[in-house]
PDB file of N, CA and C in Angstrom:
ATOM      1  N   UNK A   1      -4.384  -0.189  10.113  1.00  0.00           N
ATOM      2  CA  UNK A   1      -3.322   0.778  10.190  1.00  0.00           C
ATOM      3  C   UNK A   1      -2.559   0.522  11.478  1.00  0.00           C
ATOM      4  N   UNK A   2      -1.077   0.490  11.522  1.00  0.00           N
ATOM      5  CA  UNK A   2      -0.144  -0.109  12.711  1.00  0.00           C
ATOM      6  C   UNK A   2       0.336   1.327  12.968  1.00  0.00           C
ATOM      7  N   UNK A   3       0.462   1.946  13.595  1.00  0.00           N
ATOM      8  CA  UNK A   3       1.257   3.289  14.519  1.00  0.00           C
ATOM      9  C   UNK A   3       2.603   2.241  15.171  1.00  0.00           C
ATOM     10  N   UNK A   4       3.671   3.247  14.878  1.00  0.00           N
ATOM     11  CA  UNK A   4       4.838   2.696  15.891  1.00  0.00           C
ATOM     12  C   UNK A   4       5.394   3.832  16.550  1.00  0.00           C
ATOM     13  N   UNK A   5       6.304   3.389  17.307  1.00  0.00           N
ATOM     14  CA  UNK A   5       7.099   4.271  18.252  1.00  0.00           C
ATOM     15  C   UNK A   5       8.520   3.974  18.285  1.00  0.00           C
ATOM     16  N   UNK A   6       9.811   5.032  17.939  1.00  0.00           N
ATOM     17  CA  UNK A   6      10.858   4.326  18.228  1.00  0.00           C
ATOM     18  C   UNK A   6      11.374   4.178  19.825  1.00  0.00           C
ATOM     19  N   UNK A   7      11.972   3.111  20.024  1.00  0.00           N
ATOM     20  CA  UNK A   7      12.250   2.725  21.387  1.00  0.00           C
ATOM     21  C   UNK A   7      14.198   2.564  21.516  1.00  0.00           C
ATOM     22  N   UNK A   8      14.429   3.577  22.302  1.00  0.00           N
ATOM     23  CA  UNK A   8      16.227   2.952  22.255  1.00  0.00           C
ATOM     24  C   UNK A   8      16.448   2.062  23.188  1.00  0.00           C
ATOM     25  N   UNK A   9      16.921   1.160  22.935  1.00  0.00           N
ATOM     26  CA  UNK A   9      17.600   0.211  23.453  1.00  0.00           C
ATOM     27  C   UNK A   9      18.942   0.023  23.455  1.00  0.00           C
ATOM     28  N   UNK A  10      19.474  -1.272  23.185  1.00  0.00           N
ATOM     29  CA  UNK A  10      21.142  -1.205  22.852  1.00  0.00           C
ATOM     30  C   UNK A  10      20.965  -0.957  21.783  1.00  0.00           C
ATOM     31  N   UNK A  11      20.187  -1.370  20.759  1.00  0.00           N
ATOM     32  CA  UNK A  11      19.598  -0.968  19.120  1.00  0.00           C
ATOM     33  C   UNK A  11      18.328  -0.018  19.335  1.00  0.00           C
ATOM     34  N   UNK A  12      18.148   0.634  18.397  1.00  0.00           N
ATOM     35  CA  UNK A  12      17.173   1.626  17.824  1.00  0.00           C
ATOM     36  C   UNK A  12      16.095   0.391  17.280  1.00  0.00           C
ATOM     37  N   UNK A  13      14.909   0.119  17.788  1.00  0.00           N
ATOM     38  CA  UNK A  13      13.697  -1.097  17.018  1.00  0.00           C
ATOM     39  C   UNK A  13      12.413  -0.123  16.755  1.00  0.00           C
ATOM     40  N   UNK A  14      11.938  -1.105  16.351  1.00  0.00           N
ATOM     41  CA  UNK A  14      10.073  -0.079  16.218  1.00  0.00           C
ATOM     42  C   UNK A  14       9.364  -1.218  16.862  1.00  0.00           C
ATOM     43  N   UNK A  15       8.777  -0.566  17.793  1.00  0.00           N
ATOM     44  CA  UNK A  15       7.510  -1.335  18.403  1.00  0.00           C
ATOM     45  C   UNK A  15       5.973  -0.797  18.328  1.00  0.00           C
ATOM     46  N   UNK A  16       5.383  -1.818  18.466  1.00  0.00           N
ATOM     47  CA  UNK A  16       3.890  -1.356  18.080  1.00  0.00           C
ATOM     48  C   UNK A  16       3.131  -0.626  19.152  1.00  0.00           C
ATOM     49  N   UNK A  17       2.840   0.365  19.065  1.00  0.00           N
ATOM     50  CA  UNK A  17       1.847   1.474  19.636  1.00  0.00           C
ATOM     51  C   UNK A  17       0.218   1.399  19.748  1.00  0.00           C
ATOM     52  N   UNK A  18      -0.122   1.312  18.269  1.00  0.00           N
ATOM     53  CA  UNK A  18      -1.946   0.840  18.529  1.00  0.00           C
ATOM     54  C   UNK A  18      -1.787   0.493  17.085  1.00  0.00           C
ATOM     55  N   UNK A  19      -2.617  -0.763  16.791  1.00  0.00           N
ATOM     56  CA  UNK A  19      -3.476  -0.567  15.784  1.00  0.00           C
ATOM     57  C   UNK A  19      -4.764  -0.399  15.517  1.00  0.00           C
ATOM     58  N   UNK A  20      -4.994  -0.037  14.255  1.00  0.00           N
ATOM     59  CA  UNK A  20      -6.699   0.510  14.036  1.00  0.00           C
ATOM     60  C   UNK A  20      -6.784  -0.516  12.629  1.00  0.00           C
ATOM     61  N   UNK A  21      -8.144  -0.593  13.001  1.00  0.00           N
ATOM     62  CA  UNK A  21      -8.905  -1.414  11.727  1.00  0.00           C
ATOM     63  C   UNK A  21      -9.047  -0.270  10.573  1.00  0.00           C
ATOM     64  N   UNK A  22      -9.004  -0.228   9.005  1.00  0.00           N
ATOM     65  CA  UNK A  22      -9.052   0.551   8.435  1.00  0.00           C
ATOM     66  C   UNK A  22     -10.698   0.463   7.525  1.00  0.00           C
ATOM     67  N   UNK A  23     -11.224  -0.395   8.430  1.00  0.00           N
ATOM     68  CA  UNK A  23     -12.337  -0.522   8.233  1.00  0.00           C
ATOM     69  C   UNK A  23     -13.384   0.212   8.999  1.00  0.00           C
ATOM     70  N   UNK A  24     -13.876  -0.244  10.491  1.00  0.00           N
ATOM     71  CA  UNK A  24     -14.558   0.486  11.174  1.00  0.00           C
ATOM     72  C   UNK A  24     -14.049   1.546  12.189  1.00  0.00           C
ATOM     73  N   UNK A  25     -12.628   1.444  12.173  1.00  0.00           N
ATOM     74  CA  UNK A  25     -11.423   2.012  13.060  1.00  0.00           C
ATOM     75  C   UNK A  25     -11.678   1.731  14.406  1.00  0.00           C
ATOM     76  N   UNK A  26     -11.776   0.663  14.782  1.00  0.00           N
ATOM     77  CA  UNK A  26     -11.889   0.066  15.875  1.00  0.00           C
ATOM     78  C   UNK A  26     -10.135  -0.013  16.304  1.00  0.00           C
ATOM     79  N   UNK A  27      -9.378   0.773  17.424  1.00  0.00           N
ATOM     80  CA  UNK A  27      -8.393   1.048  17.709  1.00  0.00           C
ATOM     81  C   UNK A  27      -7.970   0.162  19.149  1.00  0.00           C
ATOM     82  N   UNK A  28      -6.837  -0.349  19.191  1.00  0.00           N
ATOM     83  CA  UNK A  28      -6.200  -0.666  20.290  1.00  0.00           C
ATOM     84  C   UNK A  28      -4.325  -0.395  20.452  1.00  0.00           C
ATOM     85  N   UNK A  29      -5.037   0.183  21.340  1.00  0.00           N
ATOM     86  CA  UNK A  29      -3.188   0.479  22.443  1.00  0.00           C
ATOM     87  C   UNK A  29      -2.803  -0.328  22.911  1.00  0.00           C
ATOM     88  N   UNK A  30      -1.300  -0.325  22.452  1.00  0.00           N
ATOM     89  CA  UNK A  30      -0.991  -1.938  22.973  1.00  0.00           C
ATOM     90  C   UNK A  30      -0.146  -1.477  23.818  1.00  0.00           C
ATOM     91  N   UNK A  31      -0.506  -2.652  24.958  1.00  0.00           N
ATOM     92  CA  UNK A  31       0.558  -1.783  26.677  1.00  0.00           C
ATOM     93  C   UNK A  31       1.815  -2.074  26.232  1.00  0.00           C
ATOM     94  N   UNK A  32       2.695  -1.947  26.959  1.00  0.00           N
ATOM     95  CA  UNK A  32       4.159  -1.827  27.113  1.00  0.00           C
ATOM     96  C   UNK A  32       4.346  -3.636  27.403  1.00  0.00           C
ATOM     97  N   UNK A  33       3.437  -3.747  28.170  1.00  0.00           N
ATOM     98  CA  UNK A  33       3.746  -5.231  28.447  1.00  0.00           C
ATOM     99  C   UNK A  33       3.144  -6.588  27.637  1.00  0.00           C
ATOM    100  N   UNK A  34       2.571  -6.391  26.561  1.00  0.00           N
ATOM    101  CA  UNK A  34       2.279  -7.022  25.779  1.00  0.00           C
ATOM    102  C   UNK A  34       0.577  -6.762  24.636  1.00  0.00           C
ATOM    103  N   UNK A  35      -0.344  -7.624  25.645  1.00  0.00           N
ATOM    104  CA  UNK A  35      -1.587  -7.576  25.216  1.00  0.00           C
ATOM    105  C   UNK A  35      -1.771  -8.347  23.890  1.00  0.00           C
ATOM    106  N   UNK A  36      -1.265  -9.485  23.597  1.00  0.00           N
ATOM    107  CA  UNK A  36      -1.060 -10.173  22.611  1.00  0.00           C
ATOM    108  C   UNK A  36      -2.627 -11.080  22.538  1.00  0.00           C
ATOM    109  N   UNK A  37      -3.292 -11.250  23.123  1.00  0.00           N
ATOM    110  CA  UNK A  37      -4.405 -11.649  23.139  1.00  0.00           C
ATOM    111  C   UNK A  37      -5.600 -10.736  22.416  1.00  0.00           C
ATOM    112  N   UNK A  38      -5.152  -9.626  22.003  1.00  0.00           N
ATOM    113  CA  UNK A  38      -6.042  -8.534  21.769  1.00  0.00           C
ATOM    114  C   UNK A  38      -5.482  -8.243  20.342  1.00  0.00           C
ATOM    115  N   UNK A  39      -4.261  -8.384  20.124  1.00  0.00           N
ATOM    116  CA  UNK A  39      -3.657  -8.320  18.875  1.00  0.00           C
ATOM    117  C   UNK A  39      -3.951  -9.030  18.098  1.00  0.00           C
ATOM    118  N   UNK A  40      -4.684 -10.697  18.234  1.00  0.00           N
ATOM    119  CA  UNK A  40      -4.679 -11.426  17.728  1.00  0.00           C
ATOM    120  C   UNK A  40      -6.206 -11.207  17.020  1.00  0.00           C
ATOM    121  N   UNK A  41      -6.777 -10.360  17.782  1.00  0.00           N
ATOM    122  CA  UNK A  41      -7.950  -9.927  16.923  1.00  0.00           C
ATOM    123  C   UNK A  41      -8.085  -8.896  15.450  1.00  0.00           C
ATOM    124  N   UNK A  42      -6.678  -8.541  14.708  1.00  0.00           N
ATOM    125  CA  UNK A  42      -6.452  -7.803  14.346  1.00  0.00           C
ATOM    126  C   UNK A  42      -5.596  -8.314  13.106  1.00  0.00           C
ATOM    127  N   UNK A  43      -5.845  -8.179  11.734  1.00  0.00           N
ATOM    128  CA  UNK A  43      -4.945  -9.225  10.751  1.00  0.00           C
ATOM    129  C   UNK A  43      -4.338  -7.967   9.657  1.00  0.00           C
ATOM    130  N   UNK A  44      -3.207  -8.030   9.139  1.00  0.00           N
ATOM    131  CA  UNK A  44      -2.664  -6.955   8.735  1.00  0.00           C
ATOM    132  C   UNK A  44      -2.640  -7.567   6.968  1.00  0.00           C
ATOM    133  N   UNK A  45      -2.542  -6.776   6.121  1.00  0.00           N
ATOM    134  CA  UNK A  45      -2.459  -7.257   4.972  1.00  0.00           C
ATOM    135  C   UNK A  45      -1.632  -6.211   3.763  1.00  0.00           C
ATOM    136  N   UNK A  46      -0.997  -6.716   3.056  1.00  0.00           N
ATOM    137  CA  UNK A  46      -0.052  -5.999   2.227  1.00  0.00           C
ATOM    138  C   UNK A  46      -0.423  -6.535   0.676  1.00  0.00           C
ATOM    139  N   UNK A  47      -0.898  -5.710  -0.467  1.00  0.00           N
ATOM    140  CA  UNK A  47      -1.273  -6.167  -1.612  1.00  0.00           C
ATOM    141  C   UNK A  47      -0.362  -5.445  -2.559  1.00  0.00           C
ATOM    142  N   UNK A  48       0.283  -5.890  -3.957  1.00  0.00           N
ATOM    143  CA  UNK A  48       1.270  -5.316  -4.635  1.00  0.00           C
ATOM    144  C   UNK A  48       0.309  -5.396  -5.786  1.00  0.00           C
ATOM    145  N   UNK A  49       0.725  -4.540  -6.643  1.00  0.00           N
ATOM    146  CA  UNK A  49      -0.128  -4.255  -7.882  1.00  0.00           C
ATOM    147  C   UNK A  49       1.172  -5.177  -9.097  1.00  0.00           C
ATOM    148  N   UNK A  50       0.699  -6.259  -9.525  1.00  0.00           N
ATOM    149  CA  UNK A  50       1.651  -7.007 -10.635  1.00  0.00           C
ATOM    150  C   UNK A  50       1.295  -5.556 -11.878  1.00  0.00           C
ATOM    151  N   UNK A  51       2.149  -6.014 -12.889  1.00  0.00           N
ATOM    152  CA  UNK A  51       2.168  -6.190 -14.300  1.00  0.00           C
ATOM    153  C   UNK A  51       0.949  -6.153 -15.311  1.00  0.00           C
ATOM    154  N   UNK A  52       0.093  -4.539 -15.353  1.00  0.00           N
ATOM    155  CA  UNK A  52      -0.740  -4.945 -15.844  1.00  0.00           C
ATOM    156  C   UNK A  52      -2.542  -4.371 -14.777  1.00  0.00           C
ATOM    157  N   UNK A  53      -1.896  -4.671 -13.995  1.00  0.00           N
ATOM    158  CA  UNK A  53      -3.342  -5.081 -12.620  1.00  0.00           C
ATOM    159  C   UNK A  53      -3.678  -3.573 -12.789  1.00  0.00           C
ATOM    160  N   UNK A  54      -5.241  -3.454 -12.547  1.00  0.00           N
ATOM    161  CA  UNK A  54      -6.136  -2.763 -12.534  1.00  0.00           C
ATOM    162  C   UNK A  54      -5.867  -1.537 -11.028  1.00  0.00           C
ATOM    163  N   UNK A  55      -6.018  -2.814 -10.028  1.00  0.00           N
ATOM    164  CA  UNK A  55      -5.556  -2.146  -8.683  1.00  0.00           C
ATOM    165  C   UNK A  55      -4.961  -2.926  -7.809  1.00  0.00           C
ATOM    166  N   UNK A  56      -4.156  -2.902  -6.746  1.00  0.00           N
ATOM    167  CA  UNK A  56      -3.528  -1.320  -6.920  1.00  0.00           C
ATOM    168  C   UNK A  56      -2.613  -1.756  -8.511  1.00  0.00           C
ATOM    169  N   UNK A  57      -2.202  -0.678  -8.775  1.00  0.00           N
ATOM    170  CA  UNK A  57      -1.745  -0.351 -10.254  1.00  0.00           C
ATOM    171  C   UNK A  57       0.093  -1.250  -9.964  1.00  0.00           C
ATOM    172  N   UNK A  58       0.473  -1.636 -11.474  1.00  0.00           N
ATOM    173  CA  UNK A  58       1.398  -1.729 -11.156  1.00  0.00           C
ATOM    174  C   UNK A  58       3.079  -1.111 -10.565  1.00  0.00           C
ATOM    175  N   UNK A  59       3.284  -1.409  -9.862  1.00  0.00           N
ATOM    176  CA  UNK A  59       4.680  -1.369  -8.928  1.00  0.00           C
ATOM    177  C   UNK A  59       3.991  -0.290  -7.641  1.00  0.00           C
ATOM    178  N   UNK A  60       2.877  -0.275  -7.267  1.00  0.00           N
ATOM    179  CA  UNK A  60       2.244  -0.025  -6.100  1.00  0.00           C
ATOM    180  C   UNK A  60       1.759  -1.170  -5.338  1.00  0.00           C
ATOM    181  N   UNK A  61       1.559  -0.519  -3.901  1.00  0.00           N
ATOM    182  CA  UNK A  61       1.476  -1.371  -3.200  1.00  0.00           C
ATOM    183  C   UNK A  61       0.638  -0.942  -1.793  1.00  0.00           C
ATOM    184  N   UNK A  62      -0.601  -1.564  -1.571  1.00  0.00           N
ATOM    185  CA  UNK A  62      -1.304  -0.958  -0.117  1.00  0.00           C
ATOM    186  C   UNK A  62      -1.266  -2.464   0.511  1.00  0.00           C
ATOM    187  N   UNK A  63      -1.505  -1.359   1.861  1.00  0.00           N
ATOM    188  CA  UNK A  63      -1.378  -2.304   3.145  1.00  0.00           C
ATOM    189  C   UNK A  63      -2.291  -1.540   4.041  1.00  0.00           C
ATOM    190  N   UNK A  64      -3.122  -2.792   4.509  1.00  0.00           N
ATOM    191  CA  UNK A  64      -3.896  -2.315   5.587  1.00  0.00           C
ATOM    192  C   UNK A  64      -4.605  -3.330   7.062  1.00  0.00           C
ATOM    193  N   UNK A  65      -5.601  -3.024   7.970  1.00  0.00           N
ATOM    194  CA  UNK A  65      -5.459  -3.856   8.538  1.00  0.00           C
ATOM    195  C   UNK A  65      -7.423  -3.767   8.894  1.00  0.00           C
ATOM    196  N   UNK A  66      -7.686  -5.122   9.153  1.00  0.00           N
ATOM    197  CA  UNK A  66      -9.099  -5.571   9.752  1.00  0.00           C
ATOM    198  C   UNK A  66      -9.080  -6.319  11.030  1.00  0.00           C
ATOM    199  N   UNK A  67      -9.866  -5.776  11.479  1.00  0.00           N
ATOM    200  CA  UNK A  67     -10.390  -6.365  12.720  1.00  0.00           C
ATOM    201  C   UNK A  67     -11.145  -7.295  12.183  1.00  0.00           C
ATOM    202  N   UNK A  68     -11.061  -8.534  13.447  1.00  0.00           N
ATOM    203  CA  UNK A  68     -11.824  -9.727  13.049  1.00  0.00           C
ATOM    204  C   UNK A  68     -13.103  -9.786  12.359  1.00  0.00           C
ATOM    205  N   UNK A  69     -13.817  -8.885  13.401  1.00  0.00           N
ATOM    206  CA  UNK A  69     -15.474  -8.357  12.898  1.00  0.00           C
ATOM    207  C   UNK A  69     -15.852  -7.999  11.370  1.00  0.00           C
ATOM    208  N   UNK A  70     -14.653  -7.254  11.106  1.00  0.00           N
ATOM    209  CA  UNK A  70     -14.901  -6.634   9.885  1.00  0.00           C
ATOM    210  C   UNK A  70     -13.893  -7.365   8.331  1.00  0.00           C
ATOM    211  N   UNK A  71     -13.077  -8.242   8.925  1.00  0.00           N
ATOM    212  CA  UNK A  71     -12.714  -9.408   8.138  1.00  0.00           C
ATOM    213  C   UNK A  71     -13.435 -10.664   7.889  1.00  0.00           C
ATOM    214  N   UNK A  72     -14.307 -11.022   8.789  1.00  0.00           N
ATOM    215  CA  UNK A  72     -15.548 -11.948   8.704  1.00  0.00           C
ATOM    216  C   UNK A  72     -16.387 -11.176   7.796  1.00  0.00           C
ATOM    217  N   UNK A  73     -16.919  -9.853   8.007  1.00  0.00           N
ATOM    218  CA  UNK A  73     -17.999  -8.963   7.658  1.00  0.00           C
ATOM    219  C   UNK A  73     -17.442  -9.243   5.668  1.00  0.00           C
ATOM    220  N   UNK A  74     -16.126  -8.936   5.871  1.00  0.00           N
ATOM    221  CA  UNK A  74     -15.863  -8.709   4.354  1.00  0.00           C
ATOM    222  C   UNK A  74     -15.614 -10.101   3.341  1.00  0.00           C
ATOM    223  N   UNK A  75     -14.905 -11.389   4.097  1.00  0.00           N
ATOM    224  CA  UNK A  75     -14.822 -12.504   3.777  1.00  0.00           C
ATOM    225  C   UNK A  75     -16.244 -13.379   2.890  1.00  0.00           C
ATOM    226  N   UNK A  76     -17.326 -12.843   3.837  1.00  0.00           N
ATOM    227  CA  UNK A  76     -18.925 -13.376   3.579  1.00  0.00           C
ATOM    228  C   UNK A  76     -19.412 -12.685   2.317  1.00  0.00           C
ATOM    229  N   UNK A  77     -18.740 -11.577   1.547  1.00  0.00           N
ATOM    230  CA  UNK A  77     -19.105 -11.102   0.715  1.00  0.00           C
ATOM    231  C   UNK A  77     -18.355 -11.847  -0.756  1.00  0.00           C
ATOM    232  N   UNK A  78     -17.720 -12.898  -0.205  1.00  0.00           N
ATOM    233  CA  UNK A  78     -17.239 -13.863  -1.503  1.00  0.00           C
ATOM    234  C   UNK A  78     -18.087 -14.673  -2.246  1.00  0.00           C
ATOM    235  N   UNK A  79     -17.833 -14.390  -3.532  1.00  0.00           N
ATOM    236  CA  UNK A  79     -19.255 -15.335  -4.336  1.00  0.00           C
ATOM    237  C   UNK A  79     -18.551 -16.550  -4.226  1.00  0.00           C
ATOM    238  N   UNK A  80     -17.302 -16.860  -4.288  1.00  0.00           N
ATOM    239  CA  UNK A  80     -16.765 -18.580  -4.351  1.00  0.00           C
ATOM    240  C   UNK A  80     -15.894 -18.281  -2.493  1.00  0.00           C
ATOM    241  N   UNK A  81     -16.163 -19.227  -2.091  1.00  0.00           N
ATOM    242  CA  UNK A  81     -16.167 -19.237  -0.718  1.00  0.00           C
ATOM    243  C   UNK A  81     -14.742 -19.175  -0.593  1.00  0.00           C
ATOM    244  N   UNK A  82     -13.785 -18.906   0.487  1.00  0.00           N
ATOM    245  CA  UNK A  82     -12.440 -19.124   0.538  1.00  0.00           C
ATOM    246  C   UNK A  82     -12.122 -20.347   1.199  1.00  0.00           C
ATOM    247  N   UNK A  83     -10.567 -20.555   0.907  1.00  0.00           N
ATOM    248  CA  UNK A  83     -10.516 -21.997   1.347  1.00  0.00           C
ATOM    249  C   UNK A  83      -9.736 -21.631   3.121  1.00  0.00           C
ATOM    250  N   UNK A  84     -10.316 -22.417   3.982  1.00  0.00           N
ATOM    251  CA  UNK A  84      -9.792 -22.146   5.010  1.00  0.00           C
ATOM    252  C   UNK A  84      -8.820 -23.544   5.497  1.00  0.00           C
ATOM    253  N   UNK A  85      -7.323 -23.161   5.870  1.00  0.00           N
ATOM    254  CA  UNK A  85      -6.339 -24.181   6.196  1.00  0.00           C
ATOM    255  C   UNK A  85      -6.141 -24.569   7.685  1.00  0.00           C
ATOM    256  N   UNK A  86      -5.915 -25.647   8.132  1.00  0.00           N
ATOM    257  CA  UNK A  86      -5.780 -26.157   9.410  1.00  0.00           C
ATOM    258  C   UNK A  86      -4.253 -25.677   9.379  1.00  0.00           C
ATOM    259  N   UNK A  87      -3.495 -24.779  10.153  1.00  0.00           N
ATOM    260  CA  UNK A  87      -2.736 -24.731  10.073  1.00  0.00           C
ATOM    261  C   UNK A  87      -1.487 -25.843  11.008  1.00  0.00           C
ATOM    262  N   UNK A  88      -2.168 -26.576  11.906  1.00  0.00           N
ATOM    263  CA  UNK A  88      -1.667 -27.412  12.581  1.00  0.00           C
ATOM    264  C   UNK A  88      -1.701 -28.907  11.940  1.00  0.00           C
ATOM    265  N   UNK A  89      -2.381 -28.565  11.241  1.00  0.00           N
ATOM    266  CA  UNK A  89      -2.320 -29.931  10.010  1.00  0.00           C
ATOM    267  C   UNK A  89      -0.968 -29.678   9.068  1.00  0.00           C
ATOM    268  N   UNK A  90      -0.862 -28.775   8.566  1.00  0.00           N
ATOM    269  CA  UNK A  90      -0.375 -28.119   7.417  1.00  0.00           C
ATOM    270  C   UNK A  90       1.518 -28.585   7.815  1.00  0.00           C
ATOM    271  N   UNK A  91       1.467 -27.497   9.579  1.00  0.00           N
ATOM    272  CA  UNK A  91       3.015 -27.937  10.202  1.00  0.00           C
ATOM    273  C   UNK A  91       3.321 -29.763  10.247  1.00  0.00           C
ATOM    274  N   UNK A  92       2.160 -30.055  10.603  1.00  0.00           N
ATOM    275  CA  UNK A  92       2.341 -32.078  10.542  1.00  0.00           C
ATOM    276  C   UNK A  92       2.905 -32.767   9.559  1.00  0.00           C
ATOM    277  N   UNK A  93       2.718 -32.049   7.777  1.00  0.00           N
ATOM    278  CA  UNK A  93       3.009 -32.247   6.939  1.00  0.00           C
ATOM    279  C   UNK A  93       4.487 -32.062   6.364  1.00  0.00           C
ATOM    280  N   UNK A  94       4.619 -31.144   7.014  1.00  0.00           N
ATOM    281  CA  UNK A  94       6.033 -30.535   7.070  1.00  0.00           C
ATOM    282  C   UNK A  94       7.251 -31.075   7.867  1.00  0.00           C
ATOM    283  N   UNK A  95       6.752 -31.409   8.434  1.00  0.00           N
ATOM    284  CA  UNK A  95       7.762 -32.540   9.722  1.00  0.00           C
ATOM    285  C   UNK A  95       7.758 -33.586   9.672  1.00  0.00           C
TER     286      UNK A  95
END
């Protein structure tokens, strides 16, 4: 779960406030001045319900977020393993 705050500037933006894991709710406040090292522990995810789908149903849509701990915790519960990408391989390919 992402909390924002509006901030005026020369434009009206949304910046991030804290997020929480919607798993163990493991929460972080993110300073004013960054803390991007701490963010990175934190993966956000958005799922749409197609045509049909069980859940979420169709033309719904959840979004939520895991902390590393508890995205490892949930990943290991796959009966066919996931595929994990080098993503610095991936950009090599591309260029």
């Amino acid at each position: 779960m992402k909390e924002f705050k509006l901030v005026k500037k020369d434009v009206v933006e949304q910046q991030l406030v804290t997020i929480t894991c919607n798993c163990c709710a493991k929460r972080f406040e993110v300073p004013e001045s960054g803390g991007y090292e701490e963010l990175a522990n934190f993966h956000s995810f958005e799922v749409e319900g197609g045509y049909g789908s069980e859940y979420p149903q169709d033309m719904d849509r959840i979004s939520f977020t895991l902390c590393s701990v508890c995205l490892k915790t949930f990943t290991s519960t796959f009966k066919i393993p996931y595929e994990q990408l080098d993503l610095l391989s991936i950009s090599d390919k591309i260029l």
